[in-house]
N, C-alpha and C. Protein backbone atom coordinates (compact mmCIF):
# COMPACT_ATOMS: atom_id res chain seq x y z
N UNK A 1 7.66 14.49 -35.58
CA UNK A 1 8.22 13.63 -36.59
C UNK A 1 8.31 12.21 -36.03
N UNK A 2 7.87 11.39 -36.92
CA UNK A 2 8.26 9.86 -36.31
C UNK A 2 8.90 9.15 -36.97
N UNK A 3 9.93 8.73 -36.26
CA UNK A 3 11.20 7.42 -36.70
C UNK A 3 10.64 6.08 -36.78
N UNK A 4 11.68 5.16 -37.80
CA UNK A 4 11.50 4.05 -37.86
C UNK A 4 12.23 3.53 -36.55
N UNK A 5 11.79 2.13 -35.77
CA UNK A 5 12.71 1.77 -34.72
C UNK A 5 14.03 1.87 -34.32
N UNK A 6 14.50 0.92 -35.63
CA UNK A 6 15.82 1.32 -35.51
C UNK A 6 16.57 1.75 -36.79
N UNK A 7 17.50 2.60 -36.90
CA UNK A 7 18.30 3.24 -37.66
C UNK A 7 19.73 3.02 -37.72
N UNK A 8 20.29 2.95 -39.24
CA UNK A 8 21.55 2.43 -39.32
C UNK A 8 22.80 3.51 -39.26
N UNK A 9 23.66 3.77 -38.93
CA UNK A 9 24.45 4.55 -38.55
C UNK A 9 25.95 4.75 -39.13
N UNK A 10 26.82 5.38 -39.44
CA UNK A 10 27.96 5.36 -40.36
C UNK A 10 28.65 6.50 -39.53
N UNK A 11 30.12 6.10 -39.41
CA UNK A 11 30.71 7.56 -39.34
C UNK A 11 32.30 7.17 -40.08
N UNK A 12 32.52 7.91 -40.78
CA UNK A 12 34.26 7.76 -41.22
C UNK A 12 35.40 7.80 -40.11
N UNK A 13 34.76 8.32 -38.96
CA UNK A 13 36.01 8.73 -38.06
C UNK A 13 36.06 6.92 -37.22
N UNK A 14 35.18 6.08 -37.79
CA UNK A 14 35.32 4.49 -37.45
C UNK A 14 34.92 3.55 -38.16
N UNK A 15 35.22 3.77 -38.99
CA UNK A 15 35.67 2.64 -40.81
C UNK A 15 34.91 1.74 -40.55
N UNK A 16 35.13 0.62 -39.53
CA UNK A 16 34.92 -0.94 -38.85
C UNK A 16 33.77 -0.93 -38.19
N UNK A 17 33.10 0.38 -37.49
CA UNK A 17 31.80 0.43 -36.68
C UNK A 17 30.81 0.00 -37.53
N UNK A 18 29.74 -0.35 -37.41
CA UNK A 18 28.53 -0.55 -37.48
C UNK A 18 27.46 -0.18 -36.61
N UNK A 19 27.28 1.09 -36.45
CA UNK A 19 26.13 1.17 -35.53
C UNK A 19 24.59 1.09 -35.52
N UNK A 20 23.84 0.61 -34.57
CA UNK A 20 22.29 0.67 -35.05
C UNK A 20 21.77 1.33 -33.82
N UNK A 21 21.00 2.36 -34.34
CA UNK A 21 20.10 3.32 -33.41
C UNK A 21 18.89 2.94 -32.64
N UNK A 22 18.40 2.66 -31.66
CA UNK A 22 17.20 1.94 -31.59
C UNK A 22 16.60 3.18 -30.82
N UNK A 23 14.93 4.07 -31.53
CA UNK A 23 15.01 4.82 -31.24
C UNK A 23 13.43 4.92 -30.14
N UNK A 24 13.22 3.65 -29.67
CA UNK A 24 12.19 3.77 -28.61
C UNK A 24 12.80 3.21 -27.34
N UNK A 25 11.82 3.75 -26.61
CA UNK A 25 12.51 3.27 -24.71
C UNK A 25 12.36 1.74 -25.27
N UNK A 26 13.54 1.56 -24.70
CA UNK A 26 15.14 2.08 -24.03
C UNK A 26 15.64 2.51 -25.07
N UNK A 27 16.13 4.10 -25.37
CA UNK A 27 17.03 4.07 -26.74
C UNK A 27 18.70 3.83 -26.28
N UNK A 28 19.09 3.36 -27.42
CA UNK A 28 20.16 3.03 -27.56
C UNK A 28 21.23 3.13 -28.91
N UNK A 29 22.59 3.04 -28.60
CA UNK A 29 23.44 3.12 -29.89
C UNK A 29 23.63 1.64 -29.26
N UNK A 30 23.91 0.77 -30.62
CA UNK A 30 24.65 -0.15 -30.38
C UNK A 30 25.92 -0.58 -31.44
N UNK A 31 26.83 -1.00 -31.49
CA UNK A 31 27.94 -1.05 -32.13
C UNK A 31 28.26 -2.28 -32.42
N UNK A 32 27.71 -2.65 -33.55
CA UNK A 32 27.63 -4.43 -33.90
C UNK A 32 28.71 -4.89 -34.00
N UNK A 33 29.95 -3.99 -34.13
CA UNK A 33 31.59 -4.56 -34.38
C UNK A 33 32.25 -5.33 -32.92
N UNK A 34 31.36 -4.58 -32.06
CA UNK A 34 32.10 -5.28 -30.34
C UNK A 34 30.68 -5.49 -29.28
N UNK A 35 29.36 -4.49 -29.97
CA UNK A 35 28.73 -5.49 -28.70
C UNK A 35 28.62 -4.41 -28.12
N UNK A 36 29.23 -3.34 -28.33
CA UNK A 36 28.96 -2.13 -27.13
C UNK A 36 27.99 -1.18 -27.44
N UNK A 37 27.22 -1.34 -25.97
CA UNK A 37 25.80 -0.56 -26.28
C UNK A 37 26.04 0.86 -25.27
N UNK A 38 25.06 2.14 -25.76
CA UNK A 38 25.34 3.31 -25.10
C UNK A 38 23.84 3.50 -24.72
N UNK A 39 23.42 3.34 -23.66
CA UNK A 39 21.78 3.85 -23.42
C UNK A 39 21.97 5.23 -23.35
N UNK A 40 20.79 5.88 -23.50
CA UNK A 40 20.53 6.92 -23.72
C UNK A 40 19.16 7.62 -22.72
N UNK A 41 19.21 6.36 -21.93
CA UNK A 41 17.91 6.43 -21.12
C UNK A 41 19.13 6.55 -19.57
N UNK A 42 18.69 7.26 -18.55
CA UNK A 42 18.94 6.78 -17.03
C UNK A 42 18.10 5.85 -16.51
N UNK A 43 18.14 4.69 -15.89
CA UNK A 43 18.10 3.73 -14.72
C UNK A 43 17.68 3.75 -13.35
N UNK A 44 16.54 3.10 -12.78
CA UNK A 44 16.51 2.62 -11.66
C UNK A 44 17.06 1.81 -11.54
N UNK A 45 17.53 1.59 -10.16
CA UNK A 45 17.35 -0.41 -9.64
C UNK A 45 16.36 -1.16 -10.53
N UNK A 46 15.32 -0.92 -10.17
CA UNK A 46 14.28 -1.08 -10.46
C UNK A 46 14.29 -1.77 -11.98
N UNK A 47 14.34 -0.35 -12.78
CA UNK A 47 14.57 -0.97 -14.35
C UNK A 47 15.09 -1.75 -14.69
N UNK A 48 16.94 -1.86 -14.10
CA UNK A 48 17.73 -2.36 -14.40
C UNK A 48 17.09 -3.91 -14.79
N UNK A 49 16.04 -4.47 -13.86
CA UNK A 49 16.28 -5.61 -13.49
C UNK A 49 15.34 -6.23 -14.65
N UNK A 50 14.16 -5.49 -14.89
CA UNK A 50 13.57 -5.91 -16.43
C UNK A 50 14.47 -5.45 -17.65
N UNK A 51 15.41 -4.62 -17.45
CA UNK A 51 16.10 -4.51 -18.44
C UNK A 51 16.78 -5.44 -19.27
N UNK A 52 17.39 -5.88 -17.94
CA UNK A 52 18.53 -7.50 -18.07
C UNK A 52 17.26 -8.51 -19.09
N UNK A 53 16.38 -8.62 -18.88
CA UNK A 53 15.53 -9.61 -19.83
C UNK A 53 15.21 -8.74 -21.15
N UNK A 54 14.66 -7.81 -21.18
CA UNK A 54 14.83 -7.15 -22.76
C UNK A 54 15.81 -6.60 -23.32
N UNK A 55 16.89 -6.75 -22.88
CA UNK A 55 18.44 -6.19 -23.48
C UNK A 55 18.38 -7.03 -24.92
N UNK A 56 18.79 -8.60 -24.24
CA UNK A 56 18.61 -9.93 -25.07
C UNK A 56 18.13 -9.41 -26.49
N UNK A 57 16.72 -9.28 -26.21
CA UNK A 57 15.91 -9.55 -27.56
C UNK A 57 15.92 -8.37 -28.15
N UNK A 58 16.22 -7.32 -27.78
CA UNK A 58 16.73 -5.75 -28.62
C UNK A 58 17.67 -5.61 -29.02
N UNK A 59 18.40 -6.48 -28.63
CA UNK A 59 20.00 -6.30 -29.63
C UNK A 59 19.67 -7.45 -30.54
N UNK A 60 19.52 -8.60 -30.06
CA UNK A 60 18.56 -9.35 -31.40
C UNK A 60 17.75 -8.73 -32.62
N UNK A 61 16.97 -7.76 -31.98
CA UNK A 61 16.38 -6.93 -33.34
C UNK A 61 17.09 -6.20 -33.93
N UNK A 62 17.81 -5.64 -33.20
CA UNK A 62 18.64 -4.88 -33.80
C UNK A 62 19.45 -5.45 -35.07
N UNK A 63 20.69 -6.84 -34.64
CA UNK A 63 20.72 -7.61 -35.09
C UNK A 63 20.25 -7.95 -37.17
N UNK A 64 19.10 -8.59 -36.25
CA UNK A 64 18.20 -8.42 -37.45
C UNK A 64 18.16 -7.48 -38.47
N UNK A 65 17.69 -6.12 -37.93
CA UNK A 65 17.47 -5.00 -38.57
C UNK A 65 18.40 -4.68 -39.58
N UNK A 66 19.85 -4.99 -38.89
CA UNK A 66 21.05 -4.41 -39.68
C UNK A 66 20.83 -6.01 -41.24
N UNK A 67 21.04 -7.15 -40.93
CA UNK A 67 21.12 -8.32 -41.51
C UNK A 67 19.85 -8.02 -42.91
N UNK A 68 18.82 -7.48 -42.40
CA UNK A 68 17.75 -7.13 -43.30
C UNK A 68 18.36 -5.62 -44.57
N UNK A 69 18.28 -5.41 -44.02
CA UNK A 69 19.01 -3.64 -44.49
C UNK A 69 20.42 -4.37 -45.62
N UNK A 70 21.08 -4.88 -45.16
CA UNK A 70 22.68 -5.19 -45.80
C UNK A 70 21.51 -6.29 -46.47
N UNK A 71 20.70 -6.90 -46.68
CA UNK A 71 20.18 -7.68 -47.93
C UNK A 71 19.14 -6.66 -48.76
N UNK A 72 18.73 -5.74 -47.93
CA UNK A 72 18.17 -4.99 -49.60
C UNK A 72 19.22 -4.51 -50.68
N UNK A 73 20.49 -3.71 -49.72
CA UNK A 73 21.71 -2.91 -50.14
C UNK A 73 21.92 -4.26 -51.88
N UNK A 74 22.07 -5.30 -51.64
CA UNK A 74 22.50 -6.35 -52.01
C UNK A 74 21.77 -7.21 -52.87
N UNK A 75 19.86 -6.44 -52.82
CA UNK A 75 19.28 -7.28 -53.92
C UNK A 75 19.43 -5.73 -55.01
């Protein structure tokens, strides 16, 4: 089965969350209400250090993704 990148997320047990799924390496939850991201991948050193430069622009898409989504909801 194949997913779209990223996916929007809901749970009642956190009213205020907003989460977005990002579902290629690196996957991740991210939680647009505070910023807090949950990888889902383990880490080298190694990775870490290209990570730090594509963190940036994946929560940016992410970002995006959600901003796009809440304007279809809305047309």
């Amino acid at each position: 089965m194949e997913f779209p990148k990223f996916l929007l997320g809901d749970n009642t047990d956190y009213p205020s969350a907003i989460f977005i799924v990002h579902t290629e390496y690196p996957r991740f939850i991210i939680n647009l209400e505070d910023d807090e991201v949950q990888w889902f991948e383990e880490f080298t050193s190694e990775d870490e250090k290209e990570l730090e430069t594509e963190t940036e622009s994946l929560i940016e898409q992410a970002t995006a993704f959600y901003d796009r989504e809440v304007s279809r909801y809305e047309d």
